[in-house]
N, C-alpha and C. Protein backbone atom coordinates (compact mmCIF):
# COMPACT_ATOMS: atom_id res chain seq x y z
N UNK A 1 0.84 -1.18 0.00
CA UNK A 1 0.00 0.00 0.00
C UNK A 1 0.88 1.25 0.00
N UNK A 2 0.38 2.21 -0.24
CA UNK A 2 0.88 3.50 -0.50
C UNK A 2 0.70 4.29 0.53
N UNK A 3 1.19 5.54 0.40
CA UNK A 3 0.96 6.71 1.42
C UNK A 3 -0.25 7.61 0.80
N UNK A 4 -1.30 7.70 1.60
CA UNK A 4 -2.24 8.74 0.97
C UNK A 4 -2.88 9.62 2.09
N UNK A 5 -3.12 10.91 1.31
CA UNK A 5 -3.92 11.77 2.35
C UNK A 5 -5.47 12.12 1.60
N UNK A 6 -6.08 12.08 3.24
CA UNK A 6 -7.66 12.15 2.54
C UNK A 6 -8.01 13.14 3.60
N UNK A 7 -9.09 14.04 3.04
CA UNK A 7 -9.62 15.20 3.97
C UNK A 7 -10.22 13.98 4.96
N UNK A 8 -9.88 15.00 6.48
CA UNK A 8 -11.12 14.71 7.83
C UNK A 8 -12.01 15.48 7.77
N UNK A 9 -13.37 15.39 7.56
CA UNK A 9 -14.29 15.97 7.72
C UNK A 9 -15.01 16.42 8.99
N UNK A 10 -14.92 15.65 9.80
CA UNK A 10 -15.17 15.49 11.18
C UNK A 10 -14.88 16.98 12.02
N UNK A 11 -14.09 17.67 11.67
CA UNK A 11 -13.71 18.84 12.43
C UNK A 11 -14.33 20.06 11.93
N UNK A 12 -14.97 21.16 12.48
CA UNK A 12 -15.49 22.20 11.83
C UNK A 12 -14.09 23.22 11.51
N UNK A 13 -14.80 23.82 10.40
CA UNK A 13 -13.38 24.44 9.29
C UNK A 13 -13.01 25.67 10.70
N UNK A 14 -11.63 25.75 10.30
CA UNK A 14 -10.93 26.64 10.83
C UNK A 14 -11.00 28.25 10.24
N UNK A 15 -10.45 29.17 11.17
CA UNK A 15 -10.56 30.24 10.98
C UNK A 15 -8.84 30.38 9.96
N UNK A 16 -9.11 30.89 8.86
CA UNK A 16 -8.16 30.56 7.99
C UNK A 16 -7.21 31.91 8.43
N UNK A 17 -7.13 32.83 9.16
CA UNK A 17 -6.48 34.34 9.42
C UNK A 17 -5.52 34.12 10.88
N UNK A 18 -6.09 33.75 11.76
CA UNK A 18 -5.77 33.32 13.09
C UNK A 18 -6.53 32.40 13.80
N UNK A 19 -6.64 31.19 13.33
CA UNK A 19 -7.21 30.25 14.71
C UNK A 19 -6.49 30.15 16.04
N UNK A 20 -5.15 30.67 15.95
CA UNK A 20 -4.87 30.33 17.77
C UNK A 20 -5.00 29.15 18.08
N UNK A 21 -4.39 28.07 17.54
CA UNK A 21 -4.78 26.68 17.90
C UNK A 21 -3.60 26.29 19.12
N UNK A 22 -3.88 25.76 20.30
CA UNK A 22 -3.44 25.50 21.67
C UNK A 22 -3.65 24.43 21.83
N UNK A 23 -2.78 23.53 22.50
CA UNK A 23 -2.74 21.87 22.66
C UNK A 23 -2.48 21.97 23.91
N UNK A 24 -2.98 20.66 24.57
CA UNK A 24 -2.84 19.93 26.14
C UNK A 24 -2.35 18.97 25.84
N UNK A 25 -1.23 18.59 26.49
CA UNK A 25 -1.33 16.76 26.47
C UNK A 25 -1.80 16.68 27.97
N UNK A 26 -2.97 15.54 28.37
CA UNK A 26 -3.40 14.73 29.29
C UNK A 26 -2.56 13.14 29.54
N UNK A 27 -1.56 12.87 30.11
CA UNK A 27 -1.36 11.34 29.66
C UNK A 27 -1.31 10.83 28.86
N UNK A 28 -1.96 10.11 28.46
CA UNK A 28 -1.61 9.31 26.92
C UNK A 28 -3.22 10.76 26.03
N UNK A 29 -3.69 11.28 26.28
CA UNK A 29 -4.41 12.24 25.53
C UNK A 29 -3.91 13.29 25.00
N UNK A 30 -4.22 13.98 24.09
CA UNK A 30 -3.57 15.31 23.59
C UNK A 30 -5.36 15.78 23.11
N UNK A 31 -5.42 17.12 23.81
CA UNK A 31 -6.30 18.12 23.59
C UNK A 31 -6.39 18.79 22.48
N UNK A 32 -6.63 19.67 21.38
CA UNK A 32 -6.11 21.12 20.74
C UNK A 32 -7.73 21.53 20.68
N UNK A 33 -7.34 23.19 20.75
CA UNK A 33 -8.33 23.83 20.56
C UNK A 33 -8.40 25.00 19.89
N UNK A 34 -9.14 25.46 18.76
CA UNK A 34 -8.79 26.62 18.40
C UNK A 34 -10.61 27.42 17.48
N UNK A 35 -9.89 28.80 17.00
CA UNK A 35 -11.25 29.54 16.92
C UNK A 35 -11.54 28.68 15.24
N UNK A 36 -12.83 28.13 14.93
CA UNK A 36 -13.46 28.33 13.79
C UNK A 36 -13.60 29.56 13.18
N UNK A 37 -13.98 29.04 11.72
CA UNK A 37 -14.59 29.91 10.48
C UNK A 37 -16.15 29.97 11.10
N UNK A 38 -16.73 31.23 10.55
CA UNK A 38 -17.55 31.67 10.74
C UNK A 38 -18.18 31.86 9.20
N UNK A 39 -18.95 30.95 8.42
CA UNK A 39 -19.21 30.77 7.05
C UNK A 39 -20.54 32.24 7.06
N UNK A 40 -21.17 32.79 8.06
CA UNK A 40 -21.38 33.81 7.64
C UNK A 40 -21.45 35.02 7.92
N UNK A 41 -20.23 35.10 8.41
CA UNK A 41 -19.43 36.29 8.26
C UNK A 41 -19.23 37.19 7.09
N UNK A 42 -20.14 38.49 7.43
CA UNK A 42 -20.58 39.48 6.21
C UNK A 42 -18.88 40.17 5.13
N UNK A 43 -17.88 40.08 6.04
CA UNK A 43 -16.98 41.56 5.68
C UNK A 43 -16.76 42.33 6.59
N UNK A 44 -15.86 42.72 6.56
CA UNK A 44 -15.34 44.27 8.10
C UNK A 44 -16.32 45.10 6.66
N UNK A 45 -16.88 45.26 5.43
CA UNK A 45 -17.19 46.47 4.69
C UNK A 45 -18.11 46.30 4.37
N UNK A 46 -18.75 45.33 5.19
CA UNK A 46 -20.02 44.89 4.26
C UNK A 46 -21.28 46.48 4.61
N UNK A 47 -21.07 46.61 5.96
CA UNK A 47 -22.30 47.85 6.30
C UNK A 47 -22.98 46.91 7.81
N UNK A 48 -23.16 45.51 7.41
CA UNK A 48 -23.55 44.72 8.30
C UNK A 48 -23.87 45.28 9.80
N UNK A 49 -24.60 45.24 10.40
CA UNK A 49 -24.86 45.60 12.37
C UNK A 49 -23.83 44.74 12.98
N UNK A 50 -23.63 45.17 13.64
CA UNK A 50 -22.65 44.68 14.84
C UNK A 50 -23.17 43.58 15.34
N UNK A 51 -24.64 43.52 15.31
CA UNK A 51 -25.20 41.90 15.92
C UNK A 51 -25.31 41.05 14.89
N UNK A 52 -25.31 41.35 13.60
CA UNK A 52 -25.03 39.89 12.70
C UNK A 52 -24.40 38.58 13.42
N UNK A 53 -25.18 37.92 13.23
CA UNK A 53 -24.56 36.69 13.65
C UNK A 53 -23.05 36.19 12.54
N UNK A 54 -23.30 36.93 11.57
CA UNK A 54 -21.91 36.33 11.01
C UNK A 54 -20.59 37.22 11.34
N UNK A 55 -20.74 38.10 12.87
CA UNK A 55 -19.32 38.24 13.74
C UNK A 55 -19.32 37.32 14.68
N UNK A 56 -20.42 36.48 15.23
CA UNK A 56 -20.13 35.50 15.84
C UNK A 56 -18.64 35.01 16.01
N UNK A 57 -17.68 34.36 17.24
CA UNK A 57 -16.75 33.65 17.45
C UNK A 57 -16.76 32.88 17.98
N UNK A 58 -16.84 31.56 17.75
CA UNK A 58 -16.09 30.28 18.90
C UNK A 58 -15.37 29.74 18.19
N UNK A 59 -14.95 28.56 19.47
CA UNK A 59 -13.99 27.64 19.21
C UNK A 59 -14.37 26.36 19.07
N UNK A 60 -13.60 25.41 18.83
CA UNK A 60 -14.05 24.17 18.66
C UNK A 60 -12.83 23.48 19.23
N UNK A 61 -13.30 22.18 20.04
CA UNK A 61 -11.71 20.97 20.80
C UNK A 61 -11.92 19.83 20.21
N UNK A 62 -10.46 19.26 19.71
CA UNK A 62 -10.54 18.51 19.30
C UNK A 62 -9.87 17.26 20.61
N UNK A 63 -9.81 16.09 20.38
CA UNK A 63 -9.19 15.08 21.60
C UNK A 63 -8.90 13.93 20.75
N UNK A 64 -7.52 13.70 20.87
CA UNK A 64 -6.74 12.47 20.33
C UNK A 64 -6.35 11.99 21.53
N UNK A 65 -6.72 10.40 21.91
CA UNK A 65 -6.72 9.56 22.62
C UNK A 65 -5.41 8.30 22.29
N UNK A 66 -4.89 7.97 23.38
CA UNK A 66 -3.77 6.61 22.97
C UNK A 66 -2.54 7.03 21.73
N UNK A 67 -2.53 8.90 22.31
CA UNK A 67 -1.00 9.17 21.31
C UNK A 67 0.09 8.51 21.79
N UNK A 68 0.89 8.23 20.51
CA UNK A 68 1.99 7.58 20.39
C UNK A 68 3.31 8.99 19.98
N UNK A 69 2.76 10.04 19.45
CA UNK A 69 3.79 11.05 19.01
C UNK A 69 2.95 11.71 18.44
N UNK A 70 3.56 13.31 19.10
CA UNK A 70 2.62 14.51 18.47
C UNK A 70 3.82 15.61 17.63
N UNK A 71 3.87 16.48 16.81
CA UNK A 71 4.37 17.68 16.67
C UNK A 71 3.39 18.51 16.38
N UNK A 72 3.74 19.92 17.07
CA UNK A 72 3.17 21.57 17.17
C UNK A 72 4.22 22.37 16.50
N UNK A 73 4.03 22.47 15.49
CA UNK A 73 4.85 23.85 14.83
C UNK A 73 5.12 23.65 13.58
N UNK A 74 6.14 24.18 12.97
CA UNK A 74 6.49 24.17 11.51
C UNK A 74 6.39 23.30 10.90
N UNK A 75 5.86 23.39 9.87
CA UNK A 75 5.95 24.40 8.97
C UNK A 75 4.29 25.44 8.96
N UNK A 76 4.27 26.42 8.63
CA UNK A 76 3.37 27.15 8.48
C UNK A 76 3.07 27.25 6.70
N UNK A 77 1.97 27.53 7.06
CA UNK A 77 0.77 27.89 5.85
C UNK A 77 2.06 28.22 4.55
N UNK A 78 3.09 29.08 4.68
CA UNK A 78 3.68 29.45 3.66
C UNK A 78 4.92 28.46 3.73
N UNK A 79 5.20 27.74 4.30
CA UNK A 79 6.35 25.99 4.29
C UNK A 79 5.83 25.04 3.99
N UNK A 80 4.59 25.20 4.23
CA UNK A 80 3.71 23.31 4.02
C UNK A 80 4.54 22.69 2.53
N UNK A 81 4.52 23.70 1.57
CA UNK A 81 5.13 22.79 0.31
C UNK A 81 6.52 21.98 0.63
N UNK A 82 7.07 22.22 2.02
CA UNK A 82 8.34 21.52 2.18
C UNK A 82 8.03 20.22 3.02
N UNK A 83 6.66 20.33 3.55
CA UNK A 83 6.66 19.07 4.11
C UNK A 83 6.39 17.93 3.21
N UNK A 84 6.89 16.47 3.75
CA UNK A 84 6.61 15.39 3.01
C UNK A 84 5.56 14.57 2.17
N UNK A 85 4.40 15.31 2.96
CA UNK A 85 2.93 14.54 2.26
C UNK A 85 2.39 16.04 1.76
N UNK A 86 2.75 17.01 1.52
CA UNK A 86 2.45 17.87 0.29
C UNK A 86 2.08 17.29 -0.69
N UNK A 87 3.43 16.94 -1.61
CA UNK A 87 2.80 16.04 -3.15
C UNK A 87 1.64 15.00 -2.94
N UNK A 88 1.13 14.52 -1.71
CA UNK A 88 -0.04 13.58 -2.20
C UNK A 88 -1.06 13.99 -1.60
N UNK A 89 -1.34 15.52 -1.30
CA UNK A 89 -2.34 16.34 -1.34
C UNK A 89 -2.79 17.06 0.36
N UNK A 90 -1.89 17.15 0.96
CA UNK A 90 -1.80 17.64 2.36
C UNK A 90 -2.27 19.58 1.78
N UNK A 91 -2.72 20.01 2.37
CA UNK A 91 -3.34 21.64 1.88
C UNK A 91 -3.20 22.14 2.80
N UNK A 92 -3.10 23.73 2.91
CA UNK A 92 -3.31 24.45 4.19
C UNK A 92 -4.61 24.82 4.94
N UNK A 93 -4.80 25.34 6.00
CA UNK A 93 -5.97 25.14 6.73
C UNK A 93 -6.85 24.22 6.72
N UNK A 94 -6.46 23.27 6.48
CA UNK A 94 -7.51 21.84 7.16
C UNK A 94 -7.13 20.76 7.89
N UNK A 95 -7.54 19.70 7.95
CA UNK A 95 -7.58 18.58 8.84
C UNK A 95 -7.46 17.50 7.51
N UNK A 96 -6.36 16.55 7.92
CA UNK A 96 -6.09 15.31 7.21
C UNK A 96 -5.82 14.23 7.49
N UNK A 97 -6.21 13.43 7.29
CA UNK A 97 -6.09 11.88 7.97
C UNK A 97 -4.70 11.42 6.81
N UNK A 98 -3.94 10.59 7.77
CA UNK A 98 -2.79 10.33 6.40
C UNK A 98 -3.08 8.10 6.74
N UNK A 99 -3.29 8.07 5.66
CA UNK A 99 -3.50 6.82 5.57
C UNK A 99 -1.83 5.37 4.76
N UNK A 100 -1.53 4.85 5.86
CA UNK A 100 -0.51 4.06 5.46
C UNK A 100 0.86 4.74 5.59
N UNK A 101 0.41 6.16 6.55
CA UNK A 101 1.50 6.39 6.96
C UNK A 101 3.06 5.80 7.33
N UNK A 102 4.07 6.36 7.39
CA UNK A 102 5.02 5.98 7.76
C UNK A 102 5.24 6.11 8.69
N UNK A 103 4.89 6.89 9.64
CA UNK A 103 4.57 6.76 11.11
C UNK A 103 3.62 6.27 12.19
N UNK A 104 3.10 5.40 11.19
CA UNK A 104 2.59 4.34 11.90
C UNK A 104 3.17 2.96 12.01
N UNK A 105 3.33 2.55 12.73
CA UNK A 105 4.52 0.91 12.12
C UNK A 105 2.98 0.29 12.07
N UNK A 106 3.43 -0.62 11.02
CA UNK A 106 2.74 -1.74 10.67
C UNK A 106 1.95 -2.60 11.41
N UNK A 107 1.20 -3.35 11.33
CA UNK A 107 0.19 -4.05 11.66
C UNK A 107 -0.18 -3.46 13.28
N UNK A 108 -0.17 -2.23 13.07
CA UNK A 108 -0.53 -0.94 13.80
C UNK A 108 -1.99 -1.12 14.20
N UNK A 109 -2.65 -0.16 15.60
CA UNK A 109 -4.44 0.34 15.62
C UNK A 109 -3.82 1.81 15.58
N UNK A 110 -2.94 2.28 15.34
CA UNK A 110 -2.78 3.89 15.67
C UNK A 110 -3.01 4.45 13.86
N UNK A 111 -3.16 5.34 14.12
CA UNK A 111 -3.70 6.45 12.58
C UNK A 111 -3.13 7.87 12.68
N UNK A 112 -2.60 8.01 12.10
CA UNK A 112 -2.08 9.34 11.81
C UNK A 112 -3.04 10.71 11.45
N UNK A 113 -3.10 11.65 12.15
CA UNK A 113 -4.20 12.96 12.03
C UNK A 113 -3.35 14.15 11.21
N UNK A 114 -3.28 15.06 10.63
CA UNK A 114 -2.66 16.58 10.54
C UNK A 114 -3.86 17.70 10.36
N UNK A 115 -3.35 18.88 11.09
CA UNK A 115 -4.29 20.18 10.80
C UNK A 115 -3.26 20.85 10.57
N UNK A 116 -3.50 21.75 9.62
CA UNK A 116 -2.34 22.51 8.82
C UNK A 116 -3.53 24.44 9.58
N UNK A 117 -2.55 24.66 10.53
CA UNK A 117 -2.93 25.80 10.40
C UNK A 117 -2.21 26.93 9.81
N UNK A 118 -2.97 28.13 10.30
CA UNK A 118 -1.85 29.76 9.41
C UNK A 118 -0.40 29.39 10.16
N UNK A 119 -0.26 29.41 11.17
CA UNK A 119 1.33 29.42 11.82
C UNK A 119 1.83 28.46 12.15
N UNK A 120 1.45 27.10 12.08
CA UNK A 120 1.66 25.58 12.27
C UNK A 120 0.67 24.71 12.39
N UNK A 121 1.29 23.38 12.60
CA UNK A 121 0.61 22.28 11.64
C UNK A 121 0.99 21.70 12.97
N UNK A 122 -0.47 20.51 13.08
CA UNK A 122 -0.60 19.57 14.00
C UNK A 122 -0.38 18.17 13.32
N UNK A 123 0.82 17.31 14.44
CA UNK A 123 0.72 16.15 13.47
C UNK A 123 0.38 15.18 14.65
N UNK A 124 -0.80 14.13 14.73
CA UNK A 124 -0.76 13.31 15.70
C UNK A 124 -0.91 11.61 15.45
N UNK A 125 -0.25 10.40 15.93
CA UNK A 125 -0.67 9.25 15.84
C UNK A 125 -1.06 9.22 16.59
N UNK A 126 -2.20 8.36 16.86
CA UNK A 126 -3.09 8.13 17.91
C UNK A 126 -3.95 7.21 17.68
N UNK A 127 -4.11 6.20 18.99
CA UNK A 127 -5.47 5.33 18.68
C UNK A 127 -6.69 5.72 17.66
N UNK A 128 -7.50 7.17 18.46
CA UNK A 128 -8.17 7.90 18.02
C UNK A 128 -8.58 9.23 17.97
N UNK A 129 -9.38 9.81 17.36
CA UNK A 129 -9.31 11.19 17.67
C UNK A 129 -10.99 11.27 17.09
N UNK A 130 -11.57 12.26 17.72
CA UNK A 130 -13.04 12.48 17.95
C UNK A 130 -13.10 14.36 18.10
N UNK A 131 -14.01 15.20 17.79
CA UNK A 131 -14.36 16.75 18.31
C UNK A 131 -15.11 16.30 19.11
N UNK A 132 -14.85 17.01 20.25
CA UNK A 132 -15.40 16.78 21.65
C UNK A 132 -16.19 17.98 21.57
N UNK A 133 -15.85 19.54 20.90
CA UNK A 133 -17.05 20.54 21.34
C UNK A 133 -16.71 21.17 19.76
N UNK A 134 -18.02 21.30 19.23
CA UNK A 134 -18.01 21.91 18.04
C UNK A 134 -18.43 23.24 18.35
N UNK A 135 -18.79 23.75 19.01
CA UNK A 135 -19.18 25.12 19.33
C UNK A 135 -18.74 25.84 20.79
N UNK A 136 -17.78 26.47 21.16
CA UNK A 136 -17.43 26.89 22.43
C UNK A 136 -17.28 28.28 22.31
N UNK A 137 -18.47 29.23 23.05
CA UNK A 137 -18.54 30.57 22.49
C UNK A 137 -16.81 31.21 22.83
N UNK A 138 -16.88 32.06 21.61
CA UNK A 138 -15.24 32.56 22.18
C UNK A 138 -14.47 32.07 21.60
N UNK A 139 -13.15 33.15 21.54
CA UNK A 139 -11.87 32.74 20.82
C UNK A 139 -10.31 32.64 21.44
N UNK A 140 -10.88 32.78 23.36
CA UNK A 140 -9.25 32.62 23.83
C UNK A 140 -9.36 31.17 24.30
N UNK A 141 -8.60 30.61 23.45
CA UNK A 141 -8.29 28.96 23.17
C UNK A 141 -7.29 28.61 24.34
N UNK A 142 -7.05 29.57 24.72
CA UNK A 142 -5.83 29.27 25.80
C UNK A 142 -6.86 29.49 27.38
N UNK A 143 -7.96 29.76 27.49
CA UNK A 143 -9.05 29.27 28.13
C UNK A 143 -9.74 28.35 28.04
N UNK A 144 -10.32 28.23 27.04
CA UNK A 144 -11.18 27.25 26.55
C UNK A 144 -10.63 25.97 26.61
N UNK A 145 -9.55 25.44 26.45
CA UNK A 145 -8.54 24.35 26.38
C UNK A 145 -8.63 23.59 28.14
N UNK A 146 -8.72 24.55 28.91
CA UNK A 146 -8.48 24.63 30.40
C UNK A 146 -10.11 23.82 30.59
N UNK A 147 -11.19 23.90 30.17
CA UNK A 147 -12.24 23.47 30.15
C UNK A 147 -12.04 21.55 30.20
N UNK A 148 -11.12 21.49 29.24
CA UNK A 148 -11.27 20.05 28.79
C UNK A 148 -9.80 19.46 29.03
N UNK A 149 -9.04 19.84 29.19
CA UNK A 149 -7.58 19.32 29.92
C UNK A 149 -7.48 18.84 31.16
């Protein structure tokens, strides 16, 4: 088998400008949390009221269970082309499951996760990984994280 990457759908889209994404490790758990996209979000020019719901902000946590190895950081949104699973379709700002990874050893239960954010990229093996809160009003992730750690 090959190395392939396939979108995770499972996670609500990120805020593509600044999500602020913040990690816990718990024991064998690793936390991250950071602000979502807000799909209707008018424009800073639109004219829009201040109560539009599309300035709305939260966050969303994600929880990878039974990690085996995590990295937090580089490459960012403008390096990703240097990382390794680029050519087989790794993108910026999303969530990717990498299937037949190389960091998984073989006849493995662990699965490899990545979220490519604006300033770094999450890489996790792990038993599993699940969104624990798709909606957490608010965008200081470095609170919100404290909720579920």
């Amino acid at each position: 088998m090959s190395t392939r990457v396939i979108s995770w759908s499972d996670p609500p889209a990120m805020s593509v400008g600044a999500p602020l994404p913040v990690i816990r490790r718990v024991a064998d758990s690793l936390i991250a949390a950071y602000i979502c996209s807000n799909p209707e979000f008018p424009g800073w020019d639109s004219g829009a009221a201040p109560e539009h719901s599309g300035f709305d902000v939260w966050s969303a946590v994600l929880r990878f269970d039974g990690v085996a190895w995590h990295h937090f950081g580089a490459p960012n949104d403008e390096g990703l082309h240097s990382h390794p699973l680029y050519p087989l379709g790794l993108g910026c700002y999303g969530f990717w499951e990498v299937l037949d990874s190389p960091r998984v050893p073989a006849a493995s239960a662990l699965r490899h996760w990545i979220a490519t954010f604006h300033d770094e990229t999450l890489e996790v093996v792990a038993a599993s990984a699940s969104v624990i809160s798709r909606r957490v009003d608010g965008e200081e992730t470095h609170e919100i994280i404290r909720q579920y750690a």
